[in-house]
Protein backbone atom coordinates (compact mmCIF):
# COMPACT_ATOMS: atom_id res chain seq x y z
CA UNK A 1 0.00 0.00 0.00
CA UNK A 2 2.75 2.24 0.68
CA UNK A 3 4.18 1.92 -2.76
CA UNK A 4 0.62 2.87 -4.64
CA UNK A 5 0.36 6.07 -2.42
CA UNK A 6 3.15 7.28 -3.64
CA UNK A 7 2.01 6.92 -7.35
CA UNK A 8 -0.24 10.04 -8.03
CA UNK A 9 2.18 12.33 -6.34
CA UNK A 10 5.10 10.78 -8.62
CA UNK A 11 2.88 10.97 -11.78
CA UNK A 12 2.08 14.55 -10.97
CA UNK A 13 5.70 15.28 -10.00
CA UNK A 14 6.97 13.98 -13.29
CA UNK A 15 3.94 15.82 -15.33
CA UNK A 16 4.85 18.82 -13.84
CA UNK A 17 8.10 18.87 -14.73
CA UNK A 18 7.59 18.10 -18.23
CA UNK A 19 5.23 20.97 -18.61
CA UNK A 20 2.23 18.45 -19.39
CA UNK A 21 3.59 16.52 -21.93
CA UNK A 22 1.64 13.27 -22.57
CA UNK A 23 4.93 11.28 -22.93
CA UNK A 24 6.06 11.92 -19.67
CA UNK A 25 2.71 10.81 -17.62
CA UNK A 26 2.56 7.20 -19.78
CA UNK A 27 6.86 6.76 -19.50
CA UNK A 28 6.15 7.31 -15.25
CA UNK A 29 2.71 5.12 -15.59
CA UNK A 30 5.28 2.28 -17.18
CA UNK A 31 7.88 2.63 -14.45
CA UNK A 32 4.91 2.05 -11.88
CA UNK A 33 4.13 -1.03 -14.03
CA UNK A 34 8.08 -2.32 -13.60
CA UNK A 35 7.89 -2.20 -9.99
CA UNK A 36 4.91 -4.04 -10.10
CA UNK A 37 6.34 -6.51 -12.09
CA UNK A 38 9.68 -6.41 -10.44
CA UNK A 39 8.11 -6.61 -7.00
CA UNK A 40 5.82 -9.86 -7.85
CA UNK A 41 9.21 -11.56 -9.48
CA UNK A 42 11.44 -10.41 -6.52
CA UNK A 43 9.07 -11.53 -3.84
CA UNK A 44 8.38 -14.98 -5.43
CA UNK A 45 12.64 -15.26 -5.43
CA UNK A 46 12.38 -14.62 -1.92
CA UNK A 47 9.52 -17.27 -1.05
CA UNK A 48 11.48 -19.82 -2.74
CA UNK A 49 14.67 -18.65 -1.32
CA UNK A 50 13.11 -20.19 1.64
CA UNK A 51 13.00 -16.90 3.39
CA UNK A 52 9.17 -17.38 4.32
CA UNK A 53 5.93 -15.59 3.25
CA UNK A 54 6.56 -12.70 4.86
CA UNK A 55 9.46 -12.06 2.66
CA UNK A 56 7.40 -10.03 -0.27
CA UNK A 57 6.52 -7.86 2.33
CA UNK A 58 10.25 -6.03 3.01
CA UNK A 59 11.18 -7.04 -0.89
CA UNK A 60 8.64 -4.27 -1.39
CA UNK A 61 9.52 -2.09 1.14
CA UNK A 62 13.14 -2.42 0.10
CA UNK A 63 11.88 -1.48 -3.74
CA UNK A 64 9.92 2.03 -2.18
CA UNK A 65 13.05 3.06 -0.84
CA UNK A 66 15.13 2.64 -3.61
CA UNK A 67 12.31 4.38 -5.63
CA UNK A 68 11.89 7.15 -2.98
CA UNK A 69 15.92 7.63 -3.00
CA UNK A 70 15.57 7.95 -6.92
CA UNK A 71 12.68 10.97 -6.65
CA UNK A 72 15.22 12.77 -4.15
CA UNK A 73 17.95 12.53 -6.47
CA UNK A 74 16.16 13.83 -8.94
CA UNK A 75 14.10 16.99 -6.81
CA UNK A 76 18.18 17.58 -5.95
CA UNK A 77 19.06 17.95 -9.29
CA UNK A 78 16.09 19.58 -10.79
CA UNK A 79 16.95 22.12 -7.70
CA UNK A 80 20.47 22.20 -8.81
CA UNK A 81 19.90 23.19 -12.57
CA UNK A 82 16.41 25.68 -12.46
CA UNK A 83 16.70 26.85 -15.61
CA UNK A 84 16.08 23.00 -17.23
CA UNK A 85 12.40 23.47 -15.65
CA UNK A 86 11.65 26.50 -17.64
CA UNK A 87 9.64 27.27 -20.37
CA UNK A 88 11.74 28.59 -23.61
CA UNK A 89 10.39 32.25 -24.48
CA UNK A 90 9.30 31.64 -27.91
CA UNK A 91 8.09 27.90 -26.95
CA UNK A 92 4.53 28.24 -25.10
CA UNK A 93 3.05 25.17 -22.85
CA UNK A 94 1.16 23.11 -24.89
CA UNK A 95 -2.58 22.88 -24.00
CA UNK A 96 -5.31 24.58 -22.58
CA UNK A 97 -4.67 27.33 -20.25
């Protein structure tokens, strides 16, 4: 549960970022998608590792902190370089205003 709370605020996060762009809500969609994947294949290696059926449940705690490390990596560097969040001048956001 604590993974799929942190989806809409990582969707809107990325969306942001890319000024609304279409591309950028279905590539962070996808990346949900992996971890789901990833977390169902990791946590099955981990049941039949022998490490019990409670394993899954720290297999997908270990995959939201990676994931949560990643998002402050990147809110460092988007802090770092402000001028890659702006708009161009002559380039206006696409969409409805």
């Amino acid at each position: 549960m604590t993974g799929f709370a942190g989806v809409p605020g990582m969707i809107t996060r990325v969306t942001d970022f890319a000024h609304g762009a279409a591309l950028a809500a279905s590539a962070s969609v996808s990346a949900s998608n992996v971890g789901n994947a990833l977390g169902t294949w990791l946590g099955g290696l981990a049941i039949s590792a022998g490490l019990g059926y409670t394993a899954p449940l720290y297999v997908g705690a270990g995959i939201v902190l990676m994931s949560l490390a990643v998002m402050v990596v990147a809110a460092r560097r988007a802090r770092s370089h402000p001028a890659a969040d702006r708009v161009p001048a002559g380039n206006p956001v696409p969409g409805p205003r």
